[in-house]
N, C-alpha and C. Protein backbone atom coordinates (compact mmCIF):
# COMPACT_ATOMS: atom_id res chain seq x y z
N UNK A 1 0.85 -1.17 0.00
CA UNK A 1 0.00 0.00 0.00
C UNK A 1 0.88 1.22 0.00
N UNK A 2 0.67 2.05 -0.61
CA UNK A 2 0.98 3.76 -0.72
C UNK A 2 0.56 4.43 0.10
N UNK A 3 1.79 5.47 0.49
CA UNK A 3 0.75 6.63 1.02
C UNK A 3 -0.71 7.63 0.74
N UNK A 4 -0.82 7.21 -0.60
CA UNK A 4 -1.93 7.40 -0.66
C UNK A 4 -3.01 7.22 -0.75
N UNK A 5 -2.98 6.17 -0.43
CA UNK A 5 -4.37 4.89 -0.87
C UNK A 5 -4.44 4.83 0.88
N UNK A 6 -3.07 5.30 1.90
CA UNK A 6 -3.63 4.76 3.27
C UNK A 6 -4.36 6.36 3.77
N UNK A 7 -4.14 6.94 3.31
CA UNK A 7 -4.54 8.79 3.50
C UNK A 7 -6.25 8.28 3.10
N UNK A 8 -6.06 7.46 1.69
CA UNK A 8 -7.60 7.37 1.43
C UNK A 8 -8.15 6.56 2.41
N UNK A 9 -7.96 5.51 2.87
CA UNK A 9 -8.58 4.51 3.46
C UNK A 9 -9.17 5.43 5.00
N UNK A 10 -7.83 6.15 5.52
CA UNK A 10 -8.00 7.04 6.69
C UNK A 10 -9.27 7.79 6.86
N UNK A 11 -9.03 8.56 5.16
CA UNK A 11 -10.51 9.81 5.00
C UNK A 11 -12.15 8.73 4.92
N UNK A 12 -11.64 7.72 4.36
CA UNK A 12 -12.71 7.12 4.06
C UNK A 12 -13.57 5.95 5.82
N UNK A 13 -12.88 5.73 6.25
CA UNK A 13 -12.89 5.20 7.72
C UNK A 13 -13.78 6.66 8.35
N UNK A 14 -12.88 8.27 8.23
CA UNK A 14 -14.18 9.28 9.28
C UNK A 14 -15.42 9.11 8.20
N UNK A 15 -15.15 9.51 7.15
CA UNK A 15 -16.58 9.74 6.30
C UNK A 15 -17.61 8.59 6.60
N UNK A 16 -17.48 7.35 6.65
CA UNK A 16 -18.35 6.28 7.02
C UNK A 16 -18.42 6.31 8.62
N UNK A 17 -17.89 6.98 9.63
CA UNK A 17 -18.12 6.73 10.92
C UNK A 17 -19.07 7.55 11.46
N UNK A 18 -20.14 7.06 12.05
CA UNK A 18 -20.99 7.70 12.71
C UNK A 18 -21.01 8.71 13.50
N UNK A 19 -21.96 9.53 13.45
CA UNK A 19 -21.77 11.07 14.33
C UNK A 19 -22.51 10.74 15.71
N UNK A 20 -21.79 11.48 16.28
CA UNK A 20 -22.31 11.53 17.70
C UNK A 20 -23.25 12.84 18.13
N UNK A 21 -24.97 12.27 18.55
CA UNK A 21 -25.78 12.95 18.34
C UNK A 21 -25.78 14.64 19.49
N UNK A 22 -26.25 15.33 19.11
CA UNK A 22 -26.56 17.13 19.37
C UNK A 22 -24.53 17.60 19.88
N UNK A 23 -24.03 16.70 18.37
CA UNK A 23 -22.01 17.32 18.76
C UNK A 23 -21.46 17.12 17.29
N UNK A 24 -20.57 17.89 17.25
CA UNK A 24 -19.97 17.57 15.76
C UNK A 24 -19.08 16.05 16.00
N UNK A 25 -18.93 15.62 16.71
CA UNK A 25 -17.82 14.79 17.07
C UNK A 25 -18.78 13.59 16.28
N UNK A 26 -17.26 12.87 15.97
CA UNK A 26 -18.26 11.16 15.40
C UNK A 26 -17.44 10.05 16.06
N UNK A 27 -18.14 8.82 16.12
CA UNK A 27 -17.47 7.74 16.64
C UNK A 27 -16.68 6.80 15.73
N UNK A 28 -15.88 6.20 15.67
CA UNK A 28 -15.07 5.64 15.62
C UNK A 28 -14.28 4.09 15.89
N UNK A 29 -14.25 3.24 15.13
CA UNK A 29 -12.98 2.31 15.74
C UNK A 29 -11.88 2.46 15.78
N UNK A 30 -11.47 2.29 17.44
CA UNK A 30 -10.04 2.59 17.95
C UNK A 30 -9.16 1.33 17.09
N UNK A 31 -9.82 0.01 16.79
CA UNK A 31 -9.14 -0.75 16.09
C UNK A 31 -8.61 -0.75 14.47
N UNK A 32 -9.86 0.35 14.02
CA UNK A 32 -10.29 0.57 12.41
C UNK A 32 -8.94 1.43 12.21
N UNK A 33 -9.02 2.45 13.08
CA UNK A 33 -7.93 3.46 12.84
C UNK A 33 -6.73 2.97 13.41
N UNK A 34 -6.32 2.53 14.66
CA UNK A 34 -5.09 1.90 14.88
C UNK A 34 -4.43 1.34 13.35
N UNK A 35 -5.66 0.21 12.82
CA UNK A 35 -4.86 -0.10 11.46
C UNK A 35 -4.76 0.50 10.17
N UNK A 36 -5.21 2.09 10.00
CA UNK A 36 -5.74 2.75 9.25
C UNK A 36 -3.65 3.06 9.28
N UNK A 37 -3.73 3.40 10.69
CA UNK A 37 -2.45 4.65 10.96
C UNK A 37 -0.81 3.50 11.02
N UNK A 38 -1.34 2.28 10.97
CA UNK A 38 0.37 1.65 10.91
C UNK A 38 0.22 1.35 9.61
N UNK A 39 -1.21 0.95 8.70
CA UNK A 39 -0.92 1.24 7.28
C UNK A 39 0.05 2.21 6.62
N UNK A 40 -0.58 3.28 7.27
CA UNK A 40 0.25 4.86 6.58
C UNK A 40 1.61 4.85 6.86
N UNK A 41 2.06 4.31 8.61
CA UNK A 41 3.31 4.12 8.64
C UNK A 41 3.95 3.21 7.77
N UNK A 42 3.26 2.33 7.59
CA UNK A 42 3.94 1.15 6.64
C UNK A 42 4.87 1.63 5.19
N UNK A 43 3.76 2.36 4.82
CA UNK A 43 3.63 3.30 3.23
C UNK A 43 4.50 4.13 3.30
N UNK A 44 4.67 4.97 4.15
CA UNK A 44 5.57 5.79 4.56
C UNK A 44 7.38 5.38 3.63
N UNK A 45 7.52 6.14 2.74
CA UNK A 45 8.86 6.31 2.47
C UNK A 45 9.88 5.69 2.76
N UNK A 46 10.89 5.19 2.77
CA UNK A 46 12.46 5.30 3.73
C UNK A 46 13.04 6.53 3.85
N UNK A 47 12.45 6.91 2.57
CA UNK A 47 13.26 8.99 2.41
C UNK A 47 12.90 9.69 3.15
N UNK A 48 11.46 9.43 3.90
CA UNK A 48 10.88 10.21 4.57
C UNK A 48 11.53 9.61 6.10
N UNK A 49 11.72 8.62 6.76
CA UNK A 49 12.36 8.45 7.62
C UNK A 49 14.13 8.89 7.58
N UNK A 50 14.36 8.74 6.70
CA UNK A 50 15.96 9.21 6.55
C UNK A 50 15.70 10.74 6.66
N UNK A 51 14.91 11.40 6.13
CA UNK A 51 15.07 12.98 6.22
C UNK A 51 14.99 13.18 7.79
N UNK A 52 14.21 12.87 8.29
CA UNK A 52 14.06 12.73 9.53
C UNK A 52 15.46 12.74 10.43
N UNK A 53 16.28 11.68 9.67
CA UNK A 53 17.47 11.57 10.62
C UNK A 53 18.29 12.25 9.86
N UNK A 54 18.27 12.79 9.06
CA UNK A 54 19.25 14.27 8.10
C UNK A 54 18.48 15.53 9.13
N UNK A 55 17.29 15.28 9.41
CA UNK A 55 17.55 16.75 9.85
C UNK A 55 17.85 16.93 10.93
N UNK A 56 17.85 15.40 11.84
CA UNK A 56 18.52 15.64 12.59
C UNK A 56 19.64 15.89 13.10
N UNK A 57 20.43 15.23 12.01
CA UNK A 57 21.90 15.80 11.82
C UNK A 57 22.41 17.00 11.61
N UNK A 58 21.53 17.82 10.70
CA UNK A 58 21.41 18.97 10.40
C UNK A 58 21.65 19.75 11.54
N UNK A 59 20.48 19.55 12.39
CA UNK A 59 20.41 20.26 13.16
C UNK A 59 21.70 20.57 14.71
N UNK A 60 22.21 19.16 14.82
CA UNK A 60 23.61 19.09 15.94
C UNK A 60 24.43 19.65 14.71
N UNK A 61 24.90 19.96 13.66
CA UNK A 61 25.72 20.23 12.81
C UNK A 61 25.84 21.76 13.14
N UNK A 62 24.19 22.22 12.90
CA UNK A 62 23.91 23.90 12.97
C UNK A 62 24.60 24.25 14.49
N UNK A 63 23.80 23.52 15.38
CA UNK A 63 24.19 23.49 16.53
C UNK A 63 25.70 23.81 16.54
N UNK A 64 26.44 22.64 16.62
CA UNK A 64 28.14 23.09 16.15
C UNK A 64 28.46 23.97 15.71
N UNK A 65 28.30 24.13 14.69
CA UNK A 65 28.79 25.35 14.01
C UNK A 65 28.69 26.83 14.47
N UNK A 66 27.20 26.93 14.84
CA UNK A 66 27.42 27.69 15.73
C UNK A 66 27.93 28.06 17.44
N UNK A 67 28.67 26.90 17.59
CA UNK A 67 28.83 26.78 19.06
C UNK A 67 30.42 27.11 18.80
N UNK A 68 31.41 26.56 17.45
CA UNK A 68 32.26 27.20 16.75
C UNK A 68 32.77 28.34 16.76
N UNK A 69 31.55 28.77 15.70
CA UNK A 69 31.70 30.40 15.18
C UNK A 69 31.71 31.07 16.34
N UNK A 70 30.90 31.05 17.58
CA UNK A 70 31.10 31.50 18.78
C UNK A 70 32.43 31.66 19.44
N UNK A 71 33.14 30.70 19.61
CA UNK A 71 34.15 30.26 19.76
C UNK A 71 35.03 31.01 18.86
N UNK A 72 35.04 30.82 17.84
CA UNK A 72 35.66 32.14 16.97
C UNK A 72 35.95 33.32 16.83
N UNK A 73 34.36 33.56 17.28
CA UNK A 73 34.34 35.06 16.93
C UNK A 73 35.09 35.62 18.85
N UNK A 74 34.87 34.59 19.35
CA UNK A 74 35.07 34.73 20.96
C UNK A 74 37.07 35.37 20.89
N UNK A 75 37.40 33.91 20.49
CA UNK A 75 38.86 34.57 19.90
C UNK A 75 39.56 35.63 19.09
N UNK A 76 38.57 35.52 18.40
CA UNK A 76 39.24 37.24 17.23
C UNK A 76 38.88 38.37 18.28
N UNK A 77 37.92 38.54 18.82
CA UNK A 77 38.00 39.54 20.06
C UNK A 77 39.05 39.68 20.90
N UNK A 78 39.54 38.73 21.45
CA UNK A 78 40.43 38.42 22.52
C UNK A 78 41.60 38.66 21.59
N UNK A 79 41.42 38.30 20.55
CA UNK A 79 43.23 38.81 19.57
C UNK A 79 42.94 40.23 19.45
N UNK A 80 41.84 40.33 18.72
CA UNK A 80 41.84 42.42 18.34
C UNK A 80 41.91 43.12 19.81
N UNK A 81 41.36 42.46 20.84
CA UNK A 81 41.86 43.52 22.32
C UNK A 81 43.15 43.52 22.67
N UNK A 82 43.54 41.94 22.15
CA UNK A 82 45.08 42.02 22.39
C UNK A 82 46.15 43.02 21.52
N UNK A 83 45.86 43.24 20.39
CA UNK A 83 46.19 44.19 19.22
C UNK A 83 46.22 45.58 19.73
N UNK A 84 45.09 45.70 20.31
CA UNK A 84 44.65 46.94 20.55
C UNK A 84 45.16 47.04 21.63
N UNK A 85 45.78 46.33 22.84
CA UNK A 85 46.36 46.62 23.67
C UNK A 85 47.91 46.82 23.45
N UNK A 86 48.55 46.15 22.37
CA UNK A 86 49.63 46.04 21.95
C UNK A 86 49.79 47.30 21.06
N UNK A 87 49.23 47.32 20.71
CA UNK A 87 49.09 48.90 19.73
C UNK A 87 49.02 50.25 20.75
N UNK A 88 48.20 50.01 21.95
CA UNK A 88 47.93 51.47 22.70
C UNK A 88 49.38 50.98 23.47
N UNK A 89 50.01 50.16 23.91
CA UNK A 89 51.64 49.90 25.15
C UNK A 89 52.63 50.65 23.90
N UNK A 90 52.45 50.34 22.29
CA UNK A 90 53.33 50.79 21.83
C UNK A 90 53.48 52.16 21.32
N UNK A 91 52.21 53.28 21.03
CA UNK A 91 51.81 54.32 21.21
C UNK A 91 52.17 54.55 22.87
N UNK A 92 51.95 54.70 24.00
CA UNK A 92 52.47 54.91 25.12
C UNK A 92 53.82 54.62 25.12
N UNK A 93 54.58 53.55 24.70
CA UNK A 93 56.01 53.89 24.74
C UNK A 93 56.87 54.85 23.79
N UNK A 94 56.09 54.40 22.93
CA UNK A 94 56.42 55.99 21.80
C UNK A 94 56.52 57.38 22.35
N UNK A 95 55.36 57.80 23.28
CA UNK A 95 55.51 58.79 23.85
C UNK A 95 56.40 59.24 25.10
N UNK A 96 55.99 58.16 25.75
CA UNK A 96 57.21 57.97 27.06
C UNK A 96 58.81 58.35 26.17
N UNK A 97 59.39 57.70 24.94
CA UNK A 97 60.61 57.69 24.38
C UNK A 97 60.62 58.98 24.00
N UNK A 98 59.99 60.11 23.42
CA UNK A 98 59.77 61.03 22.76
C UNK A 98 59.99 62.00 24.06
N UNK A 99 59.16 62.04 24.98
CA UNK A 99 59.26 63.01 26.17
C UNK A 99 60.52 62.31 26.65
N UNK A 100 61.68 61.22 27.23
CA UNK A 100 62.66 61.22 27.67
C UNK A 100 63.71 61.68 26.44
N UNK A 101 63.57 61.76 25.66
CA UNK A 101 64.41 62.05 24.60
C UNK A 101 64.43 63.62 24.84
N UNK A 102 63.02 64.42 24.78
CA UNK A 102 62.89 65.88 24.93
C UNK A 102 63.28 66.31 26.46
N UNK A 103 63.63 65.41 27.35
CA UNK A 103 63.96 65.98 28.36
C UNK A 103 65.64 65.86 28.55
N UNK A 104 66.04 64.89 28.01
CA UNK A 104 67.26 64.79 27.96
C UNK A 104 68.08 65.88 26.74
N UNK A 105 67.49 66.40 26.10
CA UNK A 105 67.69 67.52 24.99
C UNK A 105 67.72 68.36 25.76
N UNK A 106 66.78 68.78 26.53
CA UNK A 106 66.14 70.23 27.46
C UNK A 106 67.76 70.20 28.38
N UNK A 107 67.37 68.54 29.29
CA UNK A 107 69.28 68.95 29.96
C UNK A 107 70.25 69.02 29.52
N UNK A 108 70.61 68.34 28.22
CA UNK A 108 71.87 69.04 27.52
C UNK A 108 72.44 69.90 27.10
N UNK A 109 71.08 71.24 26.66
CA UNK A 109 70.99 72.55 25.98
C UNK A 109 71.34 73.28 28.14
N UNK A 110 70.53 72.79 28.80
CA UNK A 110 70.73 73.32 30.16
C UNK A 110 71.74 73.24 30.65
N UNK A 111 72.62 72.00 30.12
CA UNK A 111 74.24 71.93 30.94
C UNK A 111 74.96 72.33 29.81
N UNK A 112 74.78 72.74 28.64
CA UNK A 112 75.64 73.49 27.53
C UNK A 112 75.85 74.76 27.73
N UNK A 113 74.54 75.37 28.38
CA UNK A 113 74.37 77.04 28.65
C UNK A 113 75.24 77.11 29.47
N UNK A 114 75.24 76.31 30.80
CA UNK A 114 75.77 76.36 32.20
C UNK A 114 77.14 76.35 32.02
N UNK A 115 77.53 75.51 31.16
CA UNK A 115 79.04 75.37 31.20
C UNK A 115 79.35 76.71 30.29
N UNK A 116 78.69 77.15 29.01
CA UNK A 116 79.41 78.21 28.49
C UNK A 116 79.44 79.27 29.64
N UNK A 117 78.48 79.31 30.04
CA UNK A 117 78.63 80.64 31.08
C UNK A 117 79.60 80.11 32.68
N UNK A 118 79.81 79.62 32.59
CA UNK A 118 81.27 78.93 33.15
C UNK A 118 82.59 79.38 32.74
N UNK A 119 82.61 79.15 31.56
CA UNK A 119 83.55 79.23 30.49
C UNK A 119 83.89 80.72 30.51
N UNK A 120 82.51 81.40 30.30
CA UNK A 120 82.50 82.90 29.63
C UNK A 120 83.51 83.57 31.02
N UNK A 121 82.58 83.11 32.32
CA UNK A 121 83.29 83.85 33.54
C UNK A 121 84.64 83.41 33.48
N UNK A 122 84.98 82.27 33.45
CA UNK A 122 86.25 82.06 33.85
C UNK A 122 87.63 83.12 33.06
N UNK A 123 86.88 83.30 31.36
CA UNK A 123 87.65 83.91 30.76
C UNK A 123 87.57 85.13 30.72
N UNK A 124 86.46 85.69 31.50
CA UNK A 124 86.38 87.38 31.66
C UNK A 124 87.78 87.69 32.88
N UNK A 125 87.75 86.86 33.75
CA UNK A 125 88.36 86.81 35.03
C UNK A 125 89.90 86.70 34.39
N UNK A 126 90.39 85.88 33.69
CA UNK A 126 91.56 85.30 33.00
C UNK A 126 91.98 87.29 32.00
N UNK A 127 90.76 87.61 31.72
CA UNK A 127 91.17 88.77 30.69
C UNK A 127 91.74 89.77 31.73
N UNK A 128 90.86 89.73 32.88
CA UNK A 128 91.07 91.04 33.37
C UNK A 128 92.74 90.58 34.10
N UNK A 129 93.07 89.45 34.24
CA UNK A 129 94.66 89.28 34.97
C UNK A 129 95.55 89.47 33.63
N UNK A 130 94.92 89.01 32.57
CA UNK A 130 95.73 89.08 31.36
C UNK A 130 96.06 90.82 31.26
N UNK A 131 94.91 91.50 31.23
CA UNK A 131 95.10 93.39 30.79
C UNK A 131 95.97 94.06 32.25
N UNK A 132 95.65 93.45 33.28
CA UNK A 132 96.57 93.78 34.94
C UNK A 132 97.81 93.80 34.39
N UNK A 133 98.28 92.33 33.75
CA UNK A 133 99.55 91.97 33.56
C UNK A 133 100.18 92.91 32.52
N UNK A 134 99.33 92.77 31.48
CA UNK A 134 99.81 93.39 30.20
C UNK A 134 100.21 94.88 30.58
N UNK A 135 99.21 95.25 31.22
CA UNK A 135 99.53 97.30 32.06
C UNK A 135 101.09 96.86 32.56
N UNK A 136 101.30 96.45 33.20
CA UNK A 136 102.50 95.75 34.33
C UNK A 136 103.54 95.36 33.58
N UNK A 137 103.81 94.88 32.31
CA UNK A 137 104.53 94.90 31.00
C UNK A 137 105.39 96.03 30.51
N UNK A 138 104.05 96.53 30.29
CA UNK A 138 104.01 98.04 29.34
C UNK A 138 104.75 98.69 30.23
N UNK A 139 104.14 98.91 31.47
CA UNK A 139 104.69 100.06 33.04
C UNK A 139 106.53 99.65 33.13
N UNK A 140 106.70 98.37 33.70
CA UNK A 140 108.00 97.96 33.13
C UNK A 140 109.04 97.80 31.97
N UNK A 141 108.40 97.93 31.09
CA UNK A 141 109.35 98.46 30.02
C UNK A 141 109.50 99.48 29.49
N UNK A 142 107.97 100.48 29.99
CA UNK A 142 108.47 101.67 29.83
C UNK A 142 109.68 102.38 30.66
N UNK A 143 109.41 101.38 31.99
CA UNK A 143 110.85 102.08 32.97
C UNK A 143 112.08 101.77 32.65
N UNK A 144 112.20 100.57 31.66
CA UNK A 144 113.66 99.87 31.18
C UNK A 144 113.78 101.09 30.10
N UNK A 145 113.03 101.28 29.08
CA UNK A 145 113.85 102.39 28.38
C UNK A 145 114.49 103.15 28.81
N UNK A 146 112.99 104.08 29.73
CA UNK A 146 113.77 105.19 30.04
C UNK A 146 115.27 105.20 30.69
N UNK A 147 115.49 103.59 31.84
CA UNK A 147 116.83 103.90 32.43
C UNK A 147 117.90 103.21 30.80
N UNK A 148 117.68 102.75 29.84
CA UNK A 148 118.28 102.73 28.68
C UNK A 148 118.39 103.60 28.44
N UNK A 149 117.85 104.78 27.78
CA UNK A 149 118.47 106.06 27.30
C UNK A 149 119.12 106.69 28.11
N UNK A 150 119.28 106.51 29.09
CA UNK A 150 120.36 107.10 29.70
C UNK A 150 119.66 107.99 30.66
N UNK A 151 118.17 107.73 31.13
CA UNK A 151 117.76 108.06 32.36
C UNK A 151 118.22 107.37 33.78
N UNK A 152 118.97 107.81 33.60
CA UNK A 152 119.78 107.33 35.04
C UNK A 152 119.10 107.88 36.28
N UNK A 153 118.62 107.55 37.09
CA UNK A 153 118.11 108.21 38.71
C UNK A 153 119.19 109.06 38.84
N UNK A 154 119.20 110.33 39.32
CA UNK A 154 119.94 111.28 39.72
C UNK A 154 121.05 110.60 40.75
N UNK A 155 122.13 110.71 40.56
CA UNK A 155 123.23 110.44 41.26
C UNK A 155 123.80 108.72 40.70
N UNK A 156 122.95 108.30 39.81
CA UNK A 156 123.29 106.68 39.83
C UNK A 156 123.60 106.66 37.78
N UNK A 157 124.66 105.95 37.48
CA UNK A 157 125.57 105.39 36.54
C UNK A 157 124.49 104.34 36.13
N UNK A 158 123.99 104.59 34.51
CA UNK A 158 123.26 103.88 33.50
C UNK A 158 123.79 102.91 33.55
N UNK A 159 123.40 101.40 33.94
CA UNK A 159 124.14 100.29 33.97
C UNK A 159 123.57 98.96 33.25
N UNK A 160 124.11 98.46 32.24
CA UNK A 160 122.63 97.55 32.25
C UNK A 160 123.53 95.87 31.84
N UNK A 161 122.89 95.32 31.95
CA UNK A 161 123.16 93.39 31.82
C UNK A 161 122.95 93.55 30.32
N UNK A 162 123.98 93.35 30.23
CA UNK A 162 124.09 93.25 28.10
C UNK A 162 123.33 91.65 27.92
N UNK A 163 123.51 90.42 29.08
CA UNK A 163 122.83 89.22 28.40
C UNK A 163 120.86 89.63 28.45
N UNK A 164 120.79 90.38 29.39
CA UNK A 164 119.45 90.26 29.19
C UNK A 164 118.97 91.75 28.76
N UNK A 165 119.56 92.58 28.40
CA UNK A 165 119.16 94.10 27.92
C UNK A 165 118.18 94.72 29.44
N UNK A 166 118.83 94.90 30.10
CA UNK A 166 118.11 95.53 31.10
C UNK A 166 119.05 95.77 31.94
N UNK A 167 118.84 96.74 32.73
CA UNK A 167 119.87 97.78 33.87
C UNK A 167 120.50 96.33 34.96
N UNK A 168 121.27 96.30 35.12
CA UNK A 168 121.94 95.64 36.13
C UNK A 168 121.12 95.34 37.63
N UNK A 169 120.71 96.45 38.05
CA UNK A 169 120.08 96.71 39.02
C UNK A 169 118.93 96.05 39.53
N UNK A 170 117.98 96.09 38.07
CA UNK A 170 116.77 95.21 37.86
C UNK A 170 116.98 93.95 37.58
N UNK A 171 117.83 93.70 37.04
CA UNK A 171 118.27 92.20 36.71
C UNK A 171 118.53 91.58 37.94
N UNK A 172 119.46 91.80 39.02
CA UNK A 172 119.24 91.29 40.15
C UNK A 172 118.11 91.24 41.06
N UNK A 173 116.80 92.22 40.99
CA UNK A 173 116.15 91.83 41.97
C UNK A 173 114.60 90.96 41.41
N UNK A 174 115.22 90.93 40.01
CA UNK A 174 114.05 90.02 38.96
C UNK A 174 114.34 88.64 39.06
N UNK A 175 113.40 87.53 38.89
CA UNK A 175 113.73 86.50 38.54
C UNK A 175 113.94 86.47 36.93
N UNK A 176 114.85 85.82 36.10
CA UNK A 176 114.88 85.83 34.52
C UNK A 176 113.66 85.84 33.85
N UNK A 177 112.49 85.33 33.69
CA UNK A 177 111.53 84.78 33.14
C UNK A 177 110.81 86.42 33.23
N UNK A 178 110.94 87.71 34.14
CA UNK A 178 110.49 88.23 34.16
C UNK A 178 111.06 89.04 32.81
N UNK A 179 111.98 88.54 31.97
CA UNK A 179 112.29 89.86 31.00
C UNK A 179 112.25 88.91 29.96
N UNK A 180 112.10 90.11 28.57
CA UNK A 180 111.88 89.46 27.27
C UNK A 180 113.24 89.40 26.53
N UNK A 181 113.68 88.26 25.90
CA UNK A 181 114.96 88.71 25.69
C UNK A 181 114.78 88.74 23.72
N UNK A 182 114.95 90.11 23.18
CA UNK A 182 114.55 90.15 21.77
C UNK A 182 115.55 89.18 20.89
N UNK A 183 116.64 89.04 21.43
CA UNK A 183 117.27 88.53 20.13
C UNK A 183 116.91 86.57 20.44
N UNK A 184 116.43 86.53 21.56
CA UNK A 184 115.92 84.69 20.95
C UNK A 184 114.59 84.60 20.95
N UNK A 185 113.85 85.45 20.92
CA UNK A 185 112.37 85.68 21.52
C UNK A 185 111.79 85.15 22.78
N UNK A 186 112.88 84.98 23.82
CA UNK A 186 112.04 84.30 24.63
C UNK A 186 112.45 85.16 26.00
């Protein structure tokens, strides 16, 4: 038998079964139809039982897959926060490097100033012993001429140290280094 000859037998079993009086309801054999309905199962397909167990497969498959993709998408989050955390530590060290770099610039330009003006004093101080000295030069050799030409101090004989061109007088109470001697330059 076919499924459709047991569909007929089914329709044809209510249409002949008696109605049950002042109700729409009708009566029935529980035996007529018991064998009406394992007919139909009988008839019933294999395709139609196999779909049955395809969709059930289907369905733990869907299941999976989405229990998966969950799982998936669960991880690409957890990587892009990780990214994004790895990306904002390396932007923050970028900046951290950038400001120690600009501060270590700031103190080098700060201990460059410091030391020139170190420098500057030391050599203002150095000038002014240098121009003391140089007056103190000049003052002394202007006094060696004059006792060279033959300014002699009143009562005292022009005398002078032929090795070092200077009066005798001065030559003894000088140490050497204090006179210039022209003919070796030193």
């Amino acid at each position: 038998m076919d499924v459709e000859a047991a569909i007929d037998a089914l329709e044809h079993l209510l249409a002949e079964a008696r109605p049950v009086p002042l109700s729409a309801s009708i009566m029935v054999n529980k035996a007529d139809v018991d064998q009406a309905i394992a007919a139909l199962r009988a008839a019933l397909p294999e395709e139609i039982r196999q779909s049955r167990w395809v969709l059930k497969e289907r369905d733990e498959l869907l299941a999976k897959a989405a229990r998966e993709s969950g799982e998936i998408l669960s991880d690409a989050r957890e990587e892009g926060a990780r990214l994004v955390s790895e990306t904002e530590t390396v932007r923050r060290s970028r900046q951290e490097a950038e400001r120690i770099v600009d501060a270590a610039r700031q103190e080098a330009r700060h201990l460059r100033l410091e030391a020139e003006d170190y420098i500057d004093g030391k050599l203002a101080s150095f000038e002014v012993v240098l121009a003391k000295t140089l007056r103190a030069v000049e003052k002394g050799r202007e006094a060696l001429r004059g006792r060279l030409d033959g300014d002699a101090l009143p009562g005292e004989a022009p005398a002078t140290d032929r090795e070092q061109g200077v009066p005798a007088d001065l030559s003894d109470s000088l140490p050497p280094s204090q006179f210039y001697d022209h003919e070796t330059g030193g």
